[in-house]
Protein backbone atom coordinates (compact mmCIF):
# COMPACT_ATOMS: atom_id res chain seq x y z
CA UNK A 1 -35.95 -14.12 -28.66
CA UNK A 2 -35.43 -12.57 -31.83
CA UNK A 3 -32.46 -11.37 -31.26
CA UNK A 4 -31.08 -14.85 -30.56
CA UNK A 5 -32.12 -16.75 -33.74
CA UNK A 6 -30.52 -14.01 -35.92
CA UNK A 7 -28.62 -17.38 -36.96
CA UNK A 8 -31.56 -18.87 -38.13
CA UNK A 9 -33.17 -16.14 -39.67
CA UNK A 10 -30.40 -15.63 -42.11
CA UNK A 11 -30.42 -18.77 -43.17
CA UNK A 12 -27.35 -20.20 -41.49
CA UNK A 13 -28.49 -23.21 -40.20
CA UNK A 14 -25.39 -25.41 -40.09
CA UNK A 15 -23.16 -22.40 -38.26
CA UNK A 16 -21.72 -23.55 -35.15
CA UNK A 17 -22.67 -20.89 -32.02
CA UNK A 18 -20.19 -18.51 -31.64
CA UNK A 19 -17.60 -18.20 -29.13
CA UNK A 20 -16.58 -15.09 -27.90
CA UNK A 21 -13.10 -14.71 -26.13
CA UNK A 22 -12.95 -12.09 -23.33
CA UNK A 23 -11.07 -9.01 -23.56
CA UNK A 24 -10.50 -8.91 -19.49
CA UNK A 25 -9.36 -12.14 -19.74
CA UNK A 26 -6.75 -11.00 -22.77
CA UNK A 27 -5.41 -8.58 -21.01
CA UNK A 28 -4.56 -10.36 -18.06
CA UNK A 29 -3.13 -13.30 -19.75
CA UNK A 30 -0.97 -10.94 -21.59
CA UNK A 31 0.64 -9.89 -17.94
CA UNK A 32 2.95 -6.95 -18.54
CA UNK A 33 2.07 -6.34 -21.75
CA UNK A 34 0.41 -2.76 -23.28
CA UNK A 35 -3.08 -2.63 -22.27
CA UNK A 36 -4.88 -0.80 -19.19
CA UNK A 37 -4.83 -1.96 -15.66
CA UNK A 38 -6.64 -2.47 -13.06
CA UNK A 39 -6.96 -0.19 -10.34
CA UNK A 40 -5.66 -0.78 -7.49
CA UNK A 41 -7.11 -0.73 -3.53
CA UNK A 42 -3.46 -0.97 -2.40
CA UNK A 43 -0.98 1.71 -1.72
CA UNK A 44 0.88 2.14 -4.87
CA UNK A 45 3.27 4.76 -7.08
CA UNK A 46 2.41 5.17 -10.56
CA UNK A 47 5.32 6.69 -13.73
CA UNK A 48 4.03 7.86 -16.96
CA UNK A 49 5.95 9.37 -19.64
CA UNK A 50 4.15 12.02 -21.68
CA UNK A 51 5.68 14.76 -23.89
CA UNK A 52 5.16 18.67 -23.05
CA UNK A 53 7.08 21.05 -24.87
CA UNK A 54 8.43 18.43 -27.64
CA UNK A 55 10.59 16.80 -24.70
CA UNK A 56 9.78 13.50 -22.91
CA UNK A 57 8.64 13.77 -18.85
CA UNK A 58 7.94 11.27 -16.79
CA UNK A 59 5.29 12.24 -14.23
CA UNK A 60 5.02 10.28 -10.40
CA UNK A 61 1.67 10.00 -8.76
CA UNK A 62 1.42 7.86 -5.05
CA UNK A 63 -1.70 7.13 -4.28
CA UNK A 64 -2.87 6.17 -0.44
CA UNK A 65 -5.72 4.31 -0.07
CA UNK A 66 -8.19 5.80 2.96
CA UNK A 67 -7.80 3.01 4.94
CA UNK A 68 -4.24 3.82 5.41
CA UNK A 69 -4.67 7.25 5.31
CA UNK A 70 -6.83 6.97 8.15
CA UNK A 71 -3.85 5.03 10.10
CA UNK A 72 -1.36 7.56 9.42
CA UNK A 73 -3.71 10.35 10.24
CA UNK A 74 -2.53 11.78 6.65
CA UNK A 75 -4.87 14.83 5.67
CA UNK A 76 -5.75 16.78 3.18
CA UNK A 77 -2.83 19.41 2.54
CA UNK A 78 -0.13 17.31 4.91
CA UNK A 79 2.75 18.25 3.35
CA UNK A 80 4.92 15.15 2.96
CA UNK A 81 8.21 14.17 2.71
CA UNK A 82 9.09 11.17 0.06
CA UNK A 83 12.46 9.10 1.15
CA UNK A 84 13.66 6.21 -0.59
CA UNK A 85 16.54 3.63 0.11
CA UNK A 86 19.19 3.83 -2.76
CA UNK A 87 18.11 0.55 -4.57
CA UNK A 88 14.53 2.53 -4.93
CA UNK A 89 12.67 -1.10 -2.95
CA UNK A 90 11.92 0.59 0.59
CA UNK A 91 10.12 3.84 0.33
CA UNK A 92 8.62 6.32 3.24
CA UNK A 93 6.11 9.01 3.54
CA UNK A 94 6.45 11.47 6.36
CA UNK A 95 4.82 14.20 7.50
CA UNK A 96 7.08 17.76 7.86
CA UNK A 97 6.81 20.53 10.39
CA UNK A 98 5.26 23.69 8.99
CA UNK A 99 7.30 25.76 6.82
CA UNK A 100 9.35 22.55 5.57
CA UNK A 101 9.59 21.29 2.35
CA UNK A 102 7.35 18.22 1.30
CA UNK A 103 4.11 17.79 -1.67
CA UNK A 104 0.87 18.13 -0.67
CA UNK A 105 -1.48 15.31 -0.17
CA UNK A 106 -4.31 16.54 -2.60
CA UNK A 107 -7.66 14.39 -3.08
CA UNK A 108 -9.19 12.71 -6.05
CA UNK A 109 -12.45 14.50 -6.26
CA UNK A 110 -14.63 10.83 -6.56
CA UNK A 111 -13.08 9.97 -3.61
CA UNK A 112 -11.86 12.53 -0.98
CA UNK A 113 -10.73 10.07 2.14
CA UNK A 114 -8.12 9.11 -0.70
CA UNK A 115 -4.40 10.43 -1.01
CA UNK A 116 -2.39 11.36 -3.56
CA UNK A 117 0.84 12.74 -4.08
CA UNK A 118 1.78 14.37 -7.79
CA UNK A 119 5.03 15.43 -9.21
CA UNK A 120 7.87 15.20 -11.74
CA UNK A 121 10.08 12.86 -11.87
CA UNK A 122 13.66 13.88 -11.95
CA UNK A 123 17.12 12.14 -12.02
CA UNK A 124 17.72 10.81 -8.87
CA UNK A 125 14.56 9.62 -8.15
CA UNK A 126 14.26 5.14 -9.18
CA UNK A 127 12.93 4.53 -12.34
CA UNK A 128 9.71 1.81 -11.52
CA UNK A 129 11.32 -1.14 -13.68
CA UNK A 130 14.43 -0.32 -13.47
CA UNK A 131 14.48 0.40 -16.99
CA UNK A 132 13.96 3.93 -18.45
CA UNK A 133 12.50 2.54 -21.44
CA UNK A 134 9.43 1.65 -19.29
CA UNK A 135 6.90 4.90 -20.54
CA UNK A 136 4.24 3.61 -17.80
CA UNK A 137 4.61 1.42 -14.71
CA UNK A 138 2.80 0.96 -11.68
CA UNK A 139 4.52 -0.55 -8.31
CA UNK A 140 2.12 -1.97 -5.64
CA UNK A 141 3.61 -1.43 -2.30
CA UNK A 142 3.55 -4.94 -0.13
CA UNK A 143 1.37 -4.47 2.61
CA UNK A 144 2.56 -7.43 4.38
CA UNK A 145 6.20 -5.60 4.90
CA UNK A 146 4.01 -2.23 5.45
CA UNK A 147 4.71 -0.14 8.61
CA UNK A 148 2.16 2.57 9.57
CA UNK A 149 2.01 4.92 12.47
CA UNK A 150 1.27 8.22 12.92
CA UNK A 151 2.59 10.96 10.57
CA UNK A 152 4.34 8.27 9.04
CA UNK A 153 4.58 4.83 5.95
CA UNK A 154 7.33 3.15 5.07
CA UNK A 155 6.79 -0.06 2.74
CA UNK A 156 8.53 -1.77 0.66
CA UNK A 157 7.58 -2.40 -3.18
CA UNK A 158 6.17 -5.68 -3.99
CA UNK A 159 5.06 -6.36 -7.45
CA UNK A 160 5.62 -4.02 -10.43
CA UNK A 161 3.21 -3.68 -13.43
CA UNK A 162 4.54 -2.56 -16.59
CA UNK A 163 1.88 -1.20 -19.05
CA UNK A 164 3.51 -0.21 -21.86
CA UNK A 165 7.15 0.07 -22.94
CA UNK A 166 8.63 2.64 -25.49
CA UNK A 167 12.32 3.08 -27.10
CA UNK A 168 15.83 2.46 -25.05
């Protein structure tokens, strides 16, 4: 109890309590703005910008929850091929034969049922946003539109997350 009459004890006996505002509740009021979010359960593709060797890259990462990795039979070491329509909204992960190009599915190591697929960005490949400006983005595929079958995902992107923003 001491701890909650500090108040009194230093002698501020007409002081209103206080009221403390919630930073998780900031941040998602501020929708879109700079800030950390969430992670997601859902299948989604993540850009970040970071500099190495005094340039700007933008780095991809897709990660596939287990649930749906499960569906697609995805593996450990699958090496996938990434398509995309040209307006970057439809997007599909295959499977390739042996010997074929494709990224490896790799594992987070706190949670190895999970996929992920790592690499750099290059042009050609949509910009989440649509706007190059954008240094980190997140698009959450829509699992409604989702198709799964084996050795195969195509979805669609639903809604897009931009944490934080740099110059045009």
């Amino acid at each position: 109890m001491k701890q909650l009459n500090w108040l009194k004890d230093t002698g501020m006996k007409d002081h209103k309590p206080l009221e403390f505002i919630s930073v998780s509740e900031v941040i998602k009021n501020r929708a879109g703005k700079a800030g950390r979010l969430p992670v997601t359960n859902n299948l989604s593709i993540t850009q970040i910008c970071r500099t190495s060797n005094n340039q700007i890259v933008r780095y991809m990462t897709i990660r596939i929850p287990e649930d749906i990795m499960s569906r697609a039979r995805f593996k450990k070491g699958d090496r996938i091929d990434i398509g995309f329509t040209d307006d970057g909204s439809i997007w599909r992960l295959k499977v390739v034969p042996n010997g074929e190009q494709g990224y490896s599915i790799t594992t987070p190591s706190n949670n190895p049922k999970r996929g992920q697929l790592r690499l750099t960005w290059c042009e050609g490949i949509p910009v989440i946003g649509n706007d190059r400006a954008i240094t980190k983005a997140r698009a959450i595929a829509d699992e409604k539109s989702m198709r799964v079958s084996p050795a195969e995902i195509i979805f669609t992107i639903g809604e897009v997350r931009i944490e934080a923003r740099g110059e045009s």
